[in-house]
Protein backbone atom coordinates (compact mmCIF):
# COMPACT_ATOMS: atom_id res chain seq x y z
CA UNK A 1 -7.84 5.52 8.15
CA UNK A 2 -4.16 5.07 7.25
CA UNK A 3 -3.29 2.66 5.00
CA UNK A 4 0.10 1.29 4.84
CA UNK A 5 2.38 0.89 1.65
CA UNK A 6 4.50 -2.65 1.22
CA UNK A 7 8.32 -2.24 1.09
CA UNK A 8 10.34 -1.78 -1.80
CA UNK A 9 13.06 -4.12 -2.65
CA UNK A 10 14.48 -7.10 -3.88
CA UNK A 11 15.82 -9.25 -0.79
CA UNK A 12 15.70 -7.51 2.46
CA UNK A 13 16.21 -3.99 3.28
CA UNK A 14 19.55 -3.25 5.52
CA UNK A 15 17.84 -1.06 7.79
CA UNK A 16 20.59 -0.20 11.04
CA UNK A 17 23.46 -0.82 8.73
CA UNK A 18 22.30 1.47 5.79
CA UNK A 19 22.03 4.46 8.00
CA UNK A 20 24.96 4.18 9.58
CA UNK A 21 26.98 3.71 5.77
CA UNK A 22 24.79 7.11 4.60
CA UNK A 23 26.20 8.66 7.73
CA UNK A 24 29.84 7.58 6.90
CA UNK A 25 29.19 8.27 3.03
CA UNK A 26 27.65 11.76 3.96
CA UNK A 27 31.12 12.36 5.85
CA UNK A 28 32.89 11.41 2.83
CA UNK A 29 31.22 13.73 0.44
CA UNK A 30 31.70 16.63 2.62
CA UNK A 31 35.90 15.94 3.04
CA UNK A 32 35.66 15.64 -0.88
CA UNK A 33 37.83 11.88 -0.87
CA UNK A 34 38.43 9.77 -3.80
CA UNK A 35 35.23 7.57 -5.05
CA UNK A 36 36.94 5.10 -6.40
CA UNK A 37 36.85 1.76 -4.30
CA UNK A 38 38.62 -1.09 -4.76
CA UNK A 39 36.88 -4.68 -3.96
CA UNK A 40 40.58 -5.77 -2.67
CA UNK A 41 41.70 -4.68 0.82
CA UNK A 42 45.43 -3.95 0.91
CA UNK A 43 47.34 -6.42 2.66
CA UNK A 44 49.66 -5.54 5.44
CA UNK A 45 53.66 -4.88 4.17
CA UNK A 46 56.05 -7.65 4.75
CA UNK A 47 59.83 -8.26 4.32
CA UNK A 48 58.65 -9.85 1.21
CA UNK A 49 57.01 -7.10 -0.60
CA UNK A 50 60.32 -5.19 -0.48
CA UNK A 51 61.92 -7.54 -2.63
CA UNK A 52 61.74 -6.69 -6.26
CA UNK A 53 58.34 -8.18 -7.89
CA UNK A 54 57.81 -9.76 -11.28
CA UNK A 55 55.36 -7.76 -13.33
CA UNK A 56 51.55 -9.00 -11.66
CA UNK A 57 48.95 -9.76 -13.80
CA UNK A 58 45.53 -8.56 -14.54
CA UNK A 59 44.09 -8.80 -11.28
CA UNK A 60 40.45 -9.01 -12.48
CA UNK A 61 38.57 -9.55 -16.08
CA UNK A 62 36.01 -6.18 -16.86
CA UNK A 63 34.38 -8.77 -19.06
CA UNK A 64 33.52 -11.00 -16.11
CA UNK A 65 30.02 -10.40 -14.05
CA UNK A 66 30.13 -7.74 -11.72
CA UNK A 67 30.19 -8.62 -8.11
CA UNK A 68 26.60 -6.71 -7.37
CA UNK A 69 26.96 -7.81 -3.78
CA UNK A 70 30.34 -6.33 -2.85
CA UNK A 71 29.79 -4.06 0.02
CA UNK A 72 32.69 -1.58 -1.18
CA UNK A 73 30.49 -1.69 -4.91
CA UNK A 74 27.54 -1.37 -2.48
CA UNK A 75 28.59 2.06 -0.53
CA UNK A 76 30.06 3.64 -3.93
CA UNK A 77 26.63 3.72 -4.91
CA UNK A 78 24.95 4.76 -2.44
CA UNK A 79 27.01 7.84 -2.06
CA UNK A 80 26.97 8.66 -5.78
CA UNK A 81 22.89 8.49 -5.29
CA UNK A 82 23.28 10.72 -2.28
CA UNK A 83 25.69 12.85 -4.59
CA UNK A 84 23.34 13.44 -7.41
CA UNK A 85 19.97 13.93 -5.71
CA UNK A 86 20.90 16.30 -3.21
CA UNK A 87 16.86 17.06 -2.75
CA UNK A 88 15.91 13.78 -2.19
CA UNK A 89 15.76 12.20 1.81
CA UNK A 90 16.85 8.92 1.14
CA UNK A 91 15.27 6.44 3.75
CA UNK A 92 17.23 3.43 2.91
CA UNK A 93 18.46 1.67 0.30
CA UNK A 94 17.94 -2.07 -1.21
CA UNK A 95 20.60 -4.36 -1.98
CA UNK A 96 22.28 -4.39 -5.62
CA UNK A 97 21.31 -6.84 -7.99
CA UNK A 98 23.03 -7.45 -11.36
CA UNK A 99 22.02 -5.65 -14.22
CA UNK A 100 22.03 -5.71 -17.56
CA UNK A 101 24.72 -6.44 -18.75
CA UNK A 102 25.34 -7.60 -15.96
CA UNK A 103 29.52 -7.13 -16.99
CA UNK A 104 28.74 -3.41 -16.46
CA UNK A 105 25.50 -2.84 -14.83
CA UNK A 106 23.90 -2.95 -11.35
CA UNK A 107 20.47 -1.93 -9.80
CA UNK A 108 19.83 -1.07 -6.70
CA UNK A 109 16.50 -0.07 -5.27
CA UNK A 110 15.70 2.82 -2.25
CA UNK A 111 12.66 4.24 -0.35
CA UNK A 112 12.73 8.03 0.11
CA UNK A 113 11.13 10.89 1.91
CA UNK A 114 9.58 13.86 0.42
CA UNK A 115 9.77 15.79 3.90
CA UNK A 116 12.63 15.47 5.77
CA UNK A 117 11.45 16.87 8.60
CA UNK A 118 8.81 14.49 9.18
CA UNK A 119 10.19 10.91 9.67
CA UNK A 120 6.94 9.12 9.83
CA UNK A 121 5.75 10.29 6.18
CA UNK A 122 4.80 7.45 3.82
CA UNK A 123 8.06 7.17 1.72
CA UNK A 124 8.01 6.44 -2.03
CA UNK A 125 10.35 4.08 -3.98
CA UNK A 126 12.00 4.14 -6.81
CA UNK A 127 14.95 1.63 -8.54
CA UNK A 128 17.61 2.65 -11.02
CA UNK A 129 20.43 1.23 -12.72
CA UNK A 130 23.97 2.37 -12.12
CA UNK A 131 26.63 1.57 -15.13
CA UNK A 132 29.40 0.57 -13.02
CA UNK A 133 33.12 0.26 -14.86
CA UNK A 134 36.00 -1.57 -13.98
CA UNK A 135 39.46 -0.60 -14.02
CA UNK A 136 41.53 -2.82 -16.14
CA UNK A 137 44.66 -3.58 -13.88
CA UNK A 138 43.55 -2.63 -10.02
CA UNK A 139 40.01 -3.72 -11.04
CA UNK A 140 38.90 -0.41 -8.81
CA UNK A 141 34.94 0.39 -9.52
CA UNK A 142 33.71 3.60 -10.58
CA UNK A 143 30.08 4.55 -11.20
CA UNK A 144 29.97 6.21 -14.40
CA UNK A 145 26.37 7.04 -14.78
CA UNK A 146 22.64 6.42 -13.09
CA UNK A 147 20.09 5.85 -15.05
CA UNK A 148 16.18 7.64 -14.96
CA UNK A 149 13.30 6.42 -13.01
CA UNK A 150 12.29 2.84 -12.60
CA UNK A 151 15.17 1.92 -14.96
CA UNK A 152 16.45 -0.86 -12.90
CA UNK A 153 13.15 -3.60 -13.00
CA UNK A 154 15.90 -6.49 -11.55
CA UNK A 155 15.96 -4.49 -8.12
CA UNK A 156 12.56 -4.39 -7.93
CA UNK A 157 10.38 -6.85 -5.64
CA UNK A 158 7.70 -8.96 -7.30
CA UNK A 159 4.63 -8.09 -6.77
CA UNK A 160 2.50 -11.67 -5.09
CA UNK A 161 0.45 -13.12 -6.85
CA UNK A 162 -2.82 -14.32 -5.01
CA UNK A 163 -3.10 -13.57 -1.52
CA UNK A 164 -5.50 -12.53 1.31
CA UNK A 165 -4.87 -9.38 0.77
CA UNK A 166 -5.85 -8.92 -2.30
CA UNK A 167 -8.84 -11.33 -2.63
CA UNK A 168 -11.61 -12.95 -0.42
CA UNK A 169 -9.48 -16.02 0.81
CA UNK A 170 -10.27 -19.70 -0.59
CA UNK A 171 -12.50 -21.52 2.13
CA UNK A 172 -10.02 -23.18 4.60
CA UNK A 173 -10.71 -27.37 4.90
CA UNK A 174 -14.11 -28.37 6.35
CA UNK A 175 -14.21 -27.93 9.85
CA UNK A 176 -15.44 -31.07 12.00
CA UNK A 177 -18.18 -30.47 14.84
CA UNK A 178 -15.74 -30.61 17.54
CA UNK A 179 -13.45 -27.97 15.96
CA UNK A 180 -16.76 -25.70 14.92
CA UNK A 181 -17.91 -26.37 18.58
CA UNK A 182 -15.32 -25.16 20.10
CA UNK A 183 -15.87 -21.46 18.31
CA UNK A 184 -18.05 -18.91 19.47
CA UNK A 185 -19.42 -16.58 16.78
CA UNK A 186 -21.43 -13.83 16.12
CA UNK A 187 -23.48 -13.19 13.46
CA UNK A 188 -25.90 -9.71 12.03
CA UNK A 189 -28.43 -10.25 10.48
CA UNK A 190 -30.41 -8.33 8.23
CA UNK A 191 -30.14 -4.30 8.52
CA UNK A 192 -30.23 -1.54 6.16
CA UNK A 193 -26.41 -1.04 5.32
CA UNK A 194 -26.81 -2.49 2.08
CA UNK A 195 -26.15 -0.67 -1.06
CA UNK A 196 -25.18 2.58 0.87
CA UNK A 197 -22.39 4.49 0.17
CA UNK A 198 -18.65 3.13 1.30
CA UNK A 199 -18.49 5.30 4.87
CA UNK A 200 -21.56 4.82 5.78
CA UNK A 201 -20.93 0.15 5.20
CA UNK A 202 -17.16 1.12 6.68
CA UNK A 203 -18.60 2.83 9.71
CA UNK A 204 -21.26 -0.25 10.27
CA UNK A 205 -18.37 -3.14 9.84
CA UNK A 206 -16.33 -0.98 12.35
CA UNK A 207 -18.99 -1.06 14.81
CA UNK A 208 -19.84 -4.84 14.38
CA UNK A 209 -15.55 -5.76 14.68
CA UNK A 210 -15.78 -3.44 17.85
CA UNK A 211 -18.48 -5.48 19.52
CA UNK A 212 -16.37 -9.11 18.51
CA UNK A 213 -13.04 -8.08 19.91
CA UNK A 214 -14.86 -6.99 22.42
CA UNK A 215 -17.25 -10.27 22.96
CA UNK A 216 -14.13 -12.07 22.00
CA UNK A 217 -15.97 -13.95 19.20
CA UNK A 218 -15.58 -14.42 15.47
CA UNK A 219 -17.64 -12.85 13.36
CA UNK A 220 -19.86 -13.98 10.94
CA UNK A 221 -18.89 -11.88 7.60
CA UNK A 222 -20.53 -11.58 4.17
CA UNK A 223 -17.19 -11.08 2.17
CA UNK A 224 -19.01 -9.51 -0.86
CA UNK A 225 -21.10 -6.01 -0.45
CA UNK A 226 -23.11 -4.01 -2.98
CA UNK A 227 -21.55 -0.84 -4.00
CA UNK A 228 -24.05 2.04 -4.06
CA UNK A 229 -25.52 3.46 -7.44
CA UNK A 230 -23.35 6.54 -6.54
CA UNK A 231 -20.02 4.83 -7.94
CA UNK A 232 -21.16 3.20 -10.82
CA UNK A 233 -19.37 4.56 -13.96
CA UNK A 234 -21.25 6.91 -16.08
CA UNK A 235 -23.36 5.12 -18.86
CA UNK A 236 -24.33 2.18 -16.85
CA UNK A 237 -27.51 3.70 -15.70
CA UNK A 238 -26.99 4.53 -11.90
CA UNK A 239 -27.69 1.36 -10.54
CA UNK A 240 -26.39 -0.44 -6.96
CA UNK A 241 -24.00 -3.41 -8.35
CA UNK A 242 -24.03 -6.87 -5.56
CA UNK A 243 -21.47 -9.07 -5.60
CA UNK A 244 -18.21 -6.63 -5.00
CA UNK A 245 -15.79 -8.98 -3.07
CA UNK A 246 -14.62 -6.61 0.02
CA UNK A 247 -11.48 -7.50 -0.82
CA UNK A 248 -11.61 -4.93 -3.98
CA UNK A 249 -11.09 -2.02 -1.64
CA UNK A 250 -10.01 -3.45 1.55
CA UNK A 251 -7.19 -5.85 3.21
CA UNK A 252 -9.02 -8.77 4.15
CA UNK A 253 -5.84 -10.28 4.97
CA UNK A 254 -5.08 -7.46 7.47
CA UNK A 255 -8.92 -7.03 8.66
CA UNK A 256 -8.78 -11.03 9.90
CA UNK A 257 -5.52 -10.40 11.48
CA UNK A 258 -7.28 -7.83 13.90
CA UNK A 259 -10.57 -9.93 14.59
CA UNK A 260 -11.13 -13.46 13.67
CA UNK A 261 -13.72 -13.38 10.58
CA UNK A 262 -15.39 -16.60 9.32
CA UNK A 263 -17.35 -16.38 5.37
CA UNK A 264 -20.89 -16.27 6.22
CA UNK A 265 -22.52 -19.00 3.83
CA UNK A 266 -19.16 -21.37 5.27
CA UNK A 267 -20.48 -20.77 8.57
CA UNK A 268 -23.83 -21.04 7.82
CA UNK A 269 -23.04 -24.64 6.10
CA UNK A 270 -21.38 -25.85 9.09
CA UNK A 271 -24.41 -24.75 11.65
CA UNK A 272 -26.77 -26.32 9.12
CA UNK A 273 -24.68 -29.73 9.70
CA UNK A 274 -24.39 -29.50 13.37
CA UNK A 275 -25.82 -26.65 15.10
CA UNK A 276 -29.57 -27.09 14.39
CA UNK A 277 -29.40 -30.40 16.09
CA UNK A 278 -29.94 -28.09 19.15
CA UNK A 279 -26.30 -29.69 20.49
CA UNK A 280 -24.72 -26.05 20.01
CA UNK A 281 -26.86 -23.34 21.63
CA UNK A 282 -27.74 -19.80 20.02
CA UNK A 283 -28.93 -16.38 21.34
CA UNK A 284 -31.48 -13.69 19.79
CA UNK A 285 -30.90 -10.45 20.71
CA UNK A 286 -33.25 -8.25 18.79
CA UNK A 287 -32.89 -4.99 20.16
CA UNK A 288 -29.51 -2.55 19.13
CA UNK A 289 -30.37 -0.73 21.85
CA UNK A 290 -29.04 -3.71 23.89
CA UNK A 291 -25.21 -3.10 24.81
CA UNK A 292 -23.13 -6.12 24.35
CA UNK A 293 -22.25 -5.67 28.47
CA UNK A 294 -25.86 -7.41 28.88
CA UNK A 295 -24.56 -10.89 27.28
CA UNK A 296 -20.90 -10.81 27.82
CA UNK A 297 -20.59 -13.55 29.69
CA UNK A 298 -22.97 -16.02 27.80
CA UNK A 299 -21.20 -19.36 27.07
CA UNK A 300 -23.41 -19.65 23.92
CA UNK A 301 -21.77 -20.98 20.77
CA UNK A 302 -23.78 -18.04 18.54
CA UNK A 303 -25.28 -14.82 19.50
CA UNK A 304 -26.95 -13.57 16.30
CA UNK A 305 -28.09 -10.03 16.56
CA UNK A 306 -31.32 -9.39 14.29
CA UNK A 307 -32.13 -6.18 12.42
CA UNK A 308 -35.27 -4.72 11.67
CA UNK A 309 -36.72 -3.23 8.60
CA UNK A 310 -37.24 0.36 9.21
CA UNK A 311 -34.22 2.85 8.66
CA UNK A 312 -32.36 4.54 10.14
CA UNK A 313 -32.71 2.15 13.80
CA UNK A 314 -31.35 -0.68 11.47
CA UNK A 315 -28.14 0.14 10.74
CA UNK A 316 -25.31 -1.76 12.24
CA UNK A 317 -23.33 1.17 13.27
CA UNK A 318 -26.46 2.10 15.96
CA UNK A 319 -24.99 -1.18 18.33
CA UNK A 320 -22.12 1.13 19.04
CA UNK A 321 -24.23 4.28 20.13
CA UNK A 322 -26.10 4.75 23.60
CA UNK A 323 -25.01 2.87 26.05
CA UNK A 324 -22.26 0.89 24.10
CA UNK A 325 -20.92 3.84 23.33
CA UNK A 326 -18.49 4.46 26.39
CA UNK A 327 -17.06 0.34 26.05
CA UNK A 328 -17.47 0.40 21.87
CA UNK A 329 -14.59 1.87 20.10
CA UNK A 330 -14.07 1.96 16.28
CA UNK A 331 -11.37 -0.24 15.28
CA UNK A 332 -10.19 2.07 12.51
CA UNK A 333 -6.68 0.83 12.26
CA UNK A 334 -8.58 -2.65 11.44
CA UNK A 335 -9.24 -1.23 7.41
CA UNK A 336 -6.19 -0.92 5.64
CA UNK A 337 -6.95 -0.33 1.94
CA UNK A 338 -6.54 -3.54 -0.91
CA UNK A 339 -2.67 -3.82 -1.79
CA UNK A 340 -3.92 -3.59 -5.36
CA UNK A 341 -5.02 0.08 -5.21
CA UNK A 342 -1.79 0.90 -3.03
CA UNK A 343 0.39 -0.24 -5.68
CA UNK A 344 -1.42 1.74 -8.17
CA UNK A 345 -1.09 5.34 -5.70
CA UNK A 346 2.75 3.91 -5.06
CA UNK A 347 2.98 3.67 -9.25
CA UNK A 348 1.65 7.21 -9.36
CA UNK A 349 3.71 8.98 -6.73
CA UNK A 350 6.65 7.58 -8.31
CA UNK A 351 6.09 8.60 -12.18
CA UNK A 352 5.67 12.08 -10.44
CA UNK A 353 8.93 12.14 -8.25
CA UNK A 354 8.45 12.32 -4.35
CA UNK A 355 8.44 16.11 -4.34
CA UNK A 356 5.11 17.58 -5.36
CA UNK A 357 2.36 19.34 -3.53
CA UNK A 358 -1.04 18.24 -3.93
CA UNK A 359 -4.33 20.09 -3.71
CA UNK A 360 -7.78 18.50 -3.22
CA UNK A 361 -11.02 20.68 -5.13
CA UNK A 362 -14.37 20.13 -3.99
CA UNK A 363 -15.88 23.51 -5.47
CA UNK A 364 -16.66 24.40 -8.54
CA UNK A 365 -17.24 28.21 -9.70
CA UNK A 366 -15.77 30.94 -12.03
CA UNK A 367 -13.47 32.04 -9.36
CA UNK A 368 -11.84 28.34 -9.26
CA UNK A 369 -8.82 28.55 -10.93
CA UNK A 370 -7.82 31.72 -8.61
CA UNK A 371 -8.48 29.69 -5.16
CA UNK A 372 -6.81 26.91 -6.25
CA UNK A 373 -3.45 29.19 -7.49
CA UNK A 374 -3.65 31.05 -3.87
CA UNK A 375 -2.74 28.06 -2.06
CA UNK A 376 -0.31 26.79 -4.03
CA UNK A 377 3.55 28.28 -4.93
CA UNK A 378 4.08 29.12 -8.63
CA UNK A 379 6.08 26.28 -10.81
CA UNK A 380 6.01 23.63 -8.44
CA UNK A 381 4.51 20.33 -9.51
CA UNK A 382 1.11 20.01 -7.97
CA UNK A 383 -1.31 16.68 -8.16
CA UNK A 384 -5.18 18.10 -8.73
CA UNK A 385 -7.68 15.42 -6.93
CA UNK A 386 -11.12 15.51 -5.92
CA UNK A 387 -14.63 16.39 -7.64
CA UNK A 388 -14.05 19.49 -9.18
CA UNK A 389 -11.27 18.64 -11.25
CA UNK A 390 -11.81 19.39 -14.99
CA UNK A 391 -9.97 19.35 -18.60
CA UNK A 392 -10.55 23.19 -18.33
CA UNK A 393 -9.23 23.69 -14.93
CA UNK A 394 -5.95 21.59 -15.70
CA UNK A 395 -5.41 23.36 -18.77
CA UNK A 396 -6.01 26.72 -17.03
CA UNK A 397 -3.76 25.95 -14.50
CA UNK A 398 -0.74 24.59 -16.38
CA UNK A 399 0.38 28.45 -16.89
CA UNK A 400 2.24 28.64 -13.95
CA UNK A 401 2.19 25.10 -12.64
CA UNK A 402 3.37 21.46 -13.61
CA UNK A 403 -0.37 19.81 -13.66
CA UNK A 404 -1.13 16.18 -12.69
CA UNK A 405 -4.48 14.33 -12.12
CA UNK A 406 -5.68 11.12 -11.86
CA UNK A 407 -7.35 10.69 -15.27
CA UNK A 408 -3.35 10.68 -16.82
CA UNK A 409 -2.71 7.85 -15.63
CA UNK A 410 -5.37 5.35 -16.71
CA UNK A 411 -3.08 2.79 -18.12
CA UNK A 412 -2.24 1.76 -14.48
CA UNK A 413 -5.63 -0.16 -14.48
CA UNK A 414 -5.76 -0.22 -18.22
CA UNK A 415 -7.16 -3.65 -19.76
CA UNK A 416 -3.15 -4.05 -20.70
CA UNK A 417 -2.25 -3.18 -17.04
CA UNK A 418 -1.05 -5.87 -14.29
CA UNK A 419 -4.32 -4.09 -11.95
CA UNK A 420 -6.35 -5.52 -14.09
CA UNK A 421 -4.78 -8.78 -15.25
CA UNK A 422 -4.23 -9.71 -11.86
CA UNK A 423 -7.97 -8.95 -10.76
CA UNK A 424 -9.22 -10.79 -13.63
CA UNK A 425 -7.33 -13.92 -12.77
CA UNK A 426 -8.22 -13.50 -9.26
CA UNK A 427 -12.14 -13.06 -10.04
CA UNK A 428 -12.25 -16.70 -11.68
CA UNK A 429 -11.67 -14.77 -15.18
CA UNK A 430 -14.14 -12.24 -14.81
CA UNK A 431 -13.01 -8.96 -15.77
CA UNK A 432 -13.16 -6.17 -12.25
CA UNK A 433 -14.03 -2.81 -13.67
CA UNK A 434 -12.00 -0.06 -12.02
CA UNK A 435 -14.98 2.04 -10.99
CA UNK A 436 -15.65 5.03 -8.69
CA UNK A 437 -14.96 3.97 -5.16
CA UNK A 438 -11.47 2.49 -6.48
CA UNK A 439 -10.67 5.89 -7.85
CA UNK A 440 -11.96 7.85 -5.01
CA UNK A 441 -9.52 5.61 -2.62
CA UNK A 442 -6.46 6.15 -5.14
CA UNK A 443 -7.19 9.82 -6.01
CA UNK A 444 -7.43 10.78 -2.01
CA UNK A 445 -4.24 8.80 -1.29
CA UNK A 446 -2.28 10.22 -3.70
CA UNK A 447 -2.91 13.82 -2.36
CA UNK A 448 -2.65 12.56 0.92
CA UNK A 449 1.59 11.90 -0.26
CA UNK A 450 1.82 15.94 -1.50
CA UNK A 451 4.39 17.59 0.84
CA UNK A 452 2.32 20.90 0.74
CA UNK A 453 -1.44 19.93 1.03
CA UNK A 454 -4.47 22.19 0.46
CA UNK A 455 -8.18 22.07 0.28
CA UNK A 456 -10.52 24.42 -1.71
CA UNK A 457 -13.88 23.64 -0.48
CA UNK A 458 -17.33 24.80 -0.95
């Protein structure tokens, strides 16, 4: 699965016209011109301007806001970021925004590559501020200085607040028969997918969005799941937790966008109202084994498929085996993760810097620390995920490398952190415990952004 990462940047991006100003701004770095720009084109001479002139005045006031949207201020900075990280791929670049103070000060936002020679890599963003002076008579702008990471917050996009994609959307108005009639749905039923790990519920809901699309229907979806006993944090006994919107870990928003999904207890409501009056018909099928081919063409308003009681044959991800198989296809760019967790590996990546290698550890062993330095070069900064990370190992490994793991970063979902301020709010005030699924996802992505990836397995 490949997630995708929102944009960076206040207002919109200037996508055609950014890369060709880098290209002109690269061209002027390597002739070595002047920097300095001046926000006033020169006119054209005249008969007039050879006549002697009475002293002009100031032509601008330094003290007065700076004009963030110039396109001359605009281009000075972007070469004097091109200029300074010469080991950064800049992707493109936001549009200023004033500062603060905004006499002296702009920020300006940018996406960037960590491997140049890959142009689909995920890019990572960053926003800074530039102290911009003035020159007191031609009023020409210079940059005088950028500042560090994330140190200009006004060029930076706000983050939504509530949205499908973060949470189970709000049930949409009551439908009336005639609207409900005109569906067609399909609904599972029963099945032993509960409570088992996340890929083996991802593979099942794969299967069952295969079989809508390809029954053209809308399926009938429990938005909440039961995450198995295996992520529950340490302490709380082991046990399976229900209730887990799917919108924790995944993007409903997205997910509905690829097949039409109605909330099972609305739907539910609204056949209770007008289906059982045997108006609207229905049709059992009992049997996975049955291949969706079989019933394609029924003009039903439900088809409900039934599973039994005995595992493994009741697990929804058996409807696309056999038969099914060859017409059945996984609709894995359907599950995009939550944009919750993606801002938290986007947070990450960037406290880092774009270049770092990442390695993932799923050994353990005396021999550990070894197989994990022959894979990776000496004094690079590396990002440790996976099982076998340890105090001991990072410690062990910080003499020749620049050590980062997921535990380091805990205030991103903190109790004080916007993660979880914005999940409480979201969960009607309930507090939404970061637990292990969450930091599998976030852990795995992050090492999925290294530019030099390795594996030390069992």
């Amino acid at each position: 699965m490949d997630p995708s990462r929102p944009p960076l940047g206040r207002g919109s991006f200037l996508s055609s016209s950014v890369h060709a100003g880098t290209a002109l701004l690269l061209l002027l770095v390597l002739l070595r011109l002047p920097i300095s720009i001046s926000p006033r084109a020169t006119a054209p001479a005249t008969l007039a301007d050879q006549r002697p002139q009475e002293p002009q005045q100031q032509a601008c006031d330094p003290a007065s806001p700076l004009d963030c949207a110039d396109p001359r201020l605009f281009h000075l900075m972007m070469r004097r970021a091109i200029e300074a990280f010469q080991d950064v791929h800049f992707a493109r670049f936001g549009r200023p925004v004033p500062g603060d103070p905004p006499s002296s000060s702009c920020d300006m936002a940018w996406r960037a590559r960590s491997d140049s020679d890959d142009p689909s890599k995920a890019t990572t963003k960053d926003y800074r501020r530039f102290a911009v002076a003035r020159d007191p008579r031609t009023c020409a702008y210079s940059v005088l200085s950028i500042g560090e990471y994330h140190s200009g917050p006004n060029a930076r996009k706000p983050r939504r607040a509530a949205t499908n994609a973060t949470i189970a959307p709000p049930p949409p108005p009551a439908l009336s028969r005639s609207q409900f009639a005109r569906g067609s749905y399909l609904a599972y039923l029963g099945g032993g997918d509960r409570c088992k790990p996340m890929p083996h519920y991802l593979r099942s809901l794969l299967c069952a969005l295969a079989e809508t699309r390809y029954l053209n229907r809308t399926l009938v979806l429990d938005l909440t799941l039961c995450l198995a006993a295996s992520y529950a944090a340490a302490g709380t006994g082991g046990m399976p937790e229900e209730g887990k919107r799917l919108a924790f870990y995944v993007d409903v928003d997205h997910l509905n966008s690829q097949v039409p999904i109605i909330e099972e207890s609305q739907f539910w409501a609204d056949w209770d109202r007008w289906g059982v009056q045997g108006q609207l018909r229905a049709r059992l099928v009992e049997d996975t084994r049955v291949p969706p081919v079989k019933f394609s063409k029924v003009r039903d308003t439900l088809i409900v498929r039934k599973f039994g009681d005995v595992e493994p044959g009741n697990y929804w991800y058996n409807v696309c085996e056999g038969e099914a198989k060859g017409v059945l296809r996984p609709m894995r760019r359907a599950i995009r993760w939550a944009p919750s967790l993606m801002h938290i590996v986007d947070d990450i990546v960037t406290r880092m810097q774009p270049d770092f290698d990442s390695v993932h550890i799923d050994s353990n062993g005396d021999d550990l620390r070894r197989r994990v330095e022959e894979v990776l070069d000496a004094g690079r900064q590396v990002y440790v995920a996976g099982e076998g990370v340890n105090s001991a190992l990072v410690e062990a490994l910080k003499a020749k490398l620049t050590v980062h793991h997921l535990g380091e970063f805990e205030d991103l979902w903190g109790t004080d952190s916007k993660w979880f301020l914005e999940m409480r709010r979201l969960n009607g005030g309930v507090p939404v415990e970061f637990d292990g699924y969450m930091r599998e996802v976030v852990d795995r992505e992050v090492f999925l952004r290294g530019k030099k990836k390795a594996e030390v397995l069992r």
